[in-house]
Protein backbone atom coordinates (compact mmCIF):
# COMPACT_ATOMS: atom_id res chain seq x y z
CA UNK A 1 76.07 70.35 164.24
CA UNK A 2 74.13 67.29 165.74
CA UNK A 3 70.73 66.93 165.91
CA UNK A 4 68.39 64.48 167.22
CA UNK A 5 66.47 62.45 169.12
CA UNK A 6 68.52 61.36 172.08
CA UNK A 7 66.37 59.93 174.98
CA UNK A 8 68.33 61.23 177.49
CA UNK A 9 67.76 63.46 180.73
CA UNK A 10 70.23 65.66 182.53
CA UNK A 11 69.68 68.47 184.54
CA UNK A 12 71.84 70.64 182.04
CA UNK A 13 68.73 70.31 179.57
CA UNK A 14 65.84 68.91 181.63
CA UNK A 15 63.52 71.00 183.82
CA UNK A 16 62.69 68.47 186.42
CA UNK A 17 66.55 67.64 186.79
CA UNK A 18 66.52 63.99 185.50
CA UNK A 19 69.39 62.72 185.22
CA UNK A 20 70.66 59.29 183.35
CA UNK A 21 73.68 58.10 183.01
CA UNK A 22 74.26 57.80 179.55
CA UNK A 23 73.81 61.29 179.02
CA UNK A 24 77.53 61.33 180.06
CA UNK A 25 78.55 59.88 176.57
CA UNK A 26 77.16 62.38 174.71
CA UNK A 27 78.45 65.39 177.36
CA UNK A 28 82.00 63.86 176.66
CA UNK A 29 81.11 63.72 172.92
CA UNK A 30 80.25 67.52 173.00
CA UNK A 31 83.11 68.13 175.10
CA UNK A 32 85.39 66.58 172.57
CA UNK A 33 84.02 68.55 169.72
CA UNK A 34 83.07 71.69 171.41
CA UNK A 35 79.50 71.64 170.63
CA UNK A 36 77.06 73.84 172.87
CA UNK A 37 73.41 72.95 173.52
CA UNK A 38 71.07 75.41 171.61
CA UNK A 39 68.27 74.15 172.79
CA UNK A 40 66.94 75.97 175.94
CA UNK A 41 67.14 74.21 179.30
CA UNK A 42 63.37 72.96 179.82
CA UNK A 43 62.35 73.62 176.38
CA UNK A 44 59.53 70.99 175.48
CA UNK A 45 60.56 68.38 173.00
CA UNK A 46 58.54 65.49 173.68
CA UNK A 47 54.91 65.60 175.71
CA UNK A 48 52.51 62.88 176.46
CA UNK A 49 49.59 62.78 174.19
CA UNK A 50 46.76 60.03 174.22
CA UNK A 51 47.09 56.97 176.72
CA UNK A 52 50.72 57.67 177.18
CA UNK A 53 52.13 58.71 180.72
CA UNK A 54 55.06 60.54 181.92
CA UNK A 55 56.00 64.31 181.93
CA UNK A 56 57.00 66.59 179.25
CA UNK A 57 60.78 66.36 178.63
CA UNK A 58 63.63 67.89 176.41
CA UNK A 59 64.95 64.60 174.71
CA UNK A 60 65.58 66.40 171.07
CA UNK A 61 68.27 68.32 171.35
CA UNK A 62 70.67 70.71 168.57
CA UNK A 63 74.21 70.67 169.65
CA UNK A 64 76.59 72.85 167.60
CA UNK A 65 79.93 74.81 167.10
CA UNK A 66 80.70 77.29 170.01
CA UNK A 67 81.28 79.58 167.55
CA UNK A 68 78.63 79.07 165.16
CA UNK A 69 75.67 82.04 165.16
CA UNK A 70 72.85 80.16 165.09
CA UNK A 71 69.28 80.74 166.10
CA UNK A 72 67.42 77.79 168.23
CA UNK A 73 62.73 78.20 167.45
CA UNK A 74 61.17 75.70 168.88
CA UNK A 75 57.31 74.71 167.11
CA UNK A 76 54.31 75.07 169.15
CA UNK A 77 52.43 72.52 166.63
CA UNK A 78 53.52 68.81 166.82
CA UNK A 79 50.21 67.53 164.98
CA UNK A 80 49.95 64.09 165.87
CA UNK A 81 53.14 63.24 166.85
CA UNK A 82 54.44 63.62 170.62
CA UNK A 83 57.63 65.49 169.76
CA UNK A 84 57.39 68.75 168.52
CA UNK A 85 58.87 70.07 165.28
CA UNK A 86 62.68 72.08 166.42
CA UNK A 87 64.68 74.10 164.08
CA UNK A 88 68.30 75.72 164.82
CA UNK A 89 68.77 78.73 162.21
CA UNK A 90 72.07 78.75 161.29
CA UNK A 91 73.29 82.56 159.95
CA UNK A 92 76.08 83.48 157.53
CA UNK A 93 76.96 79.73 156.75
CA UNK A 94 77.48 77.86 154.13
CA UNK A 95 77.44 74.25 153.82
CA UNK A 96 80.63 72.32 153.54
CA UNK A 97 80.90 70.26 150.97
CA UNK A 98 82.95 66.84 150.58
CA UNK A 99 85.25 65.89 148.05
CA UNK A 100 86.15 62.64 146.89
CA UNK A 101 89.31 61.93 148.88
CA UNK A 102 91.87 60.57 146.56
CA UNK A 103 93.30 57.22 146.50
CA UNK A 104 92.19 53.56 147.21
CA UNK A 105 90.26 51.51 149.38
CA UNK A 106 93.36 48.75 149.79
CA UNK A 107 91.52 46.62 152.35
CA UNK A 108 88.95 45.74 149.27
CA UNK A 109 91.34 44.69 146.68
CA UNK A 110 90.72 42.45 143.68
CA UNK A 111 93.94 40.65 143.90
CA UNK A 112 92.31 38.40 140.81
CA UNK A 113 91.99 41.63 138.94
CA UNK A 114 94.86 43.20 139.53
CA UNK A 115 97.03 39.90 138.12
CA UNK A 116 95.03 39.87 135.20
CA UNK A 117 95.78 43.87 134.41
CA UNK A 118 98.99 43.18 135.42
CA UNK A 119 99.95 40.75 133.07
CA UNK A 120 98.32 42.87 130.30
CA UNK A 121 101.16 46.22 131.18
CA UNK A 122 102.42 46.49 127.42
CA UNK A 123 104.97 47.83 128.12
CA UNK A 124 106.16 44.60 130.47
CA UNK A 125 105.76 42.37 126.81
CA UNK A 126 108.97 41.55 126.67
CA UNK A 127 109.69 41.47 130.48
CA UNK A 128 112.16 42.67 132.65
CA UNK A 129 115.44 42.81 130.19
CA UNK A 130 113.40 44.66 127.66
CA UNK A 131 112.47 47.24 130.12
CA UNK A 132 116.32 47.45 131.38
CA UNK A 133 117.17 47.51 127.61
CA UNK A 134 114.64 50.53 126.86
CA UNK A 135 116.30 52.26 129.58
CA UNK A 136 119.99 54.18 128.54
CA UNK A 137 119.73 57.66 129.96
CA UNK A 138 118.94 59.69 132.72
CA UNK A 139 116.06 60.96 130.18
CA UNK A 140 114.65 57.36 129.27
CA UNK A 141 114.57 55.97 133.15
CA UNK A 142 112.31 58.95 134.32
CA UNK A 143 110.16 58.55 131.29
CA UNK A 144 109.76 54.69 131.96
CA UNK A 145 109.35 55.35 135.54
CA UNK A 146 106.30 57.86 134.53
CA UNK A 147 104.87 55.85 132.36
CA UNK A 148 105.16 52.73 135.16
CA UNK A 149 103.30 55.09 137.49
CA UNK A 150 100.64 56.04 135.23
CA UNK A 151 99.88 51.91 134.56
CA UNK A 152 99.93 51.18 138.38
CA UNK A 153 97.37 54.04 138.67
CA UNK A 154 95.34 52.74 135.71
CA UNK A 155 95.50 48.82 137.73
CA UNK A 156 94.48 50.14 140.96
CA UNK A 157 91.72 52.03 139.73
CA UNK A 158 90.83 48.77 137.91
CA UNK A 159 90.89 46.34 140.91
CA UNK A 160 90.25 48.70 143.97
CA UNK A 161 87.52 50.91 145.04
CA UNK A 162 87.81 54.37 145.86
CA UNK A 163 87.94 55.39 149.32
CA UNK A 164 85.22 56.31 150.95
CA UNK A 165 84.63 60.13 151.55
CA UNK A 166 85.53 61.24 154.91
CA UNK A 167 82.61 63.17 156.94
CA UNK A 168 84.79 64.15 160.22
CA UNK A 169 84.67 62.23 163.08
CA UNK A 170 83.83 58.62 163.83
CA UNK A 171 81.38 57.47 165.93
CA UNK A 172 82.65 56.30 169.58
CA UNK A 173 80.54 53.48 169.30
């Protein structure tokens, strides 16, 4: 779904056939990620109130899913605001949630910190020869190269930040 305020005319939405421009982005946007409008062509979204001019207009919109089944109401009641109040009803959904993608953020690296773990790898003590010494079988190497893994995990973890979780798509602009 998207939802908001968007400022934008187009005779797709707009009952006096405005049209602007930009609107284009965000018809290419919903073309990309085959959204539908749910809110009705002409529906009121925005009216005048006090001093301020113009006519009524649909600039709050709720684009979503083709195939979602959702319901578009529309508030008679703004209060004292001059947009009014729009819900979009969405049935039989639930919300997706967002895991923690695993791994590092690289570009953010400590390179300090990782040096300073680095040199502290016990099992390094002795350096390279020992290591080469410890290892005589098939048996030993894959048990050195596990526990390796497990202290390069431990260091990154250490020095670099997760990544950050990934909510779909990224903004054209």
């Amino acid at each position: 779904m998207l939802a908001g305020d968007f400022n934008l005319y187009h005779p797709q939405w707009d009952y006096y056939d405005r049209y602007d421009q930009k609107a284009e982005s965000l018809l290419q946007l919903a073309l990309q990620w085959d959204l539908s409008l749910r809110t009705p062509r002409g529906t009121v979204t925005r009216e005048p109130q006090g001093a301020q001019r113009g006519r009524p207009s649909t600039i709050d919109h709720f684009w979503a899913s083709v195939d979602l089944p959702a319901t578009y109401y529309g508030l008679g009641e703004r209060g004292r605001s001059d947009h009014y109040p729009q819900v979009l009803e969405v049935q039989g959904q639930q919300a997706q949630t967002y895991s923690q993608p695993e791994g590092w953020n690289w570009k953010m690296v400590n390179q300090k910190r990782v040096e300073a773990e680095a040199a502290l790898l016990p099992g390094l003590a002795g350096g390279l020869q020992s290591l080469r010494a410890r290892i005589t079988t098939v048996e030993s190497l894959e048990k050195e190269f596990d526990w390796l893994v497990r202290e390069l995990q431990r260091v990154a973890a250490a020095a670099t930040p997760p990544r950050k979780l990934n909510r779909g798509f990224q903004s054209p602009w």
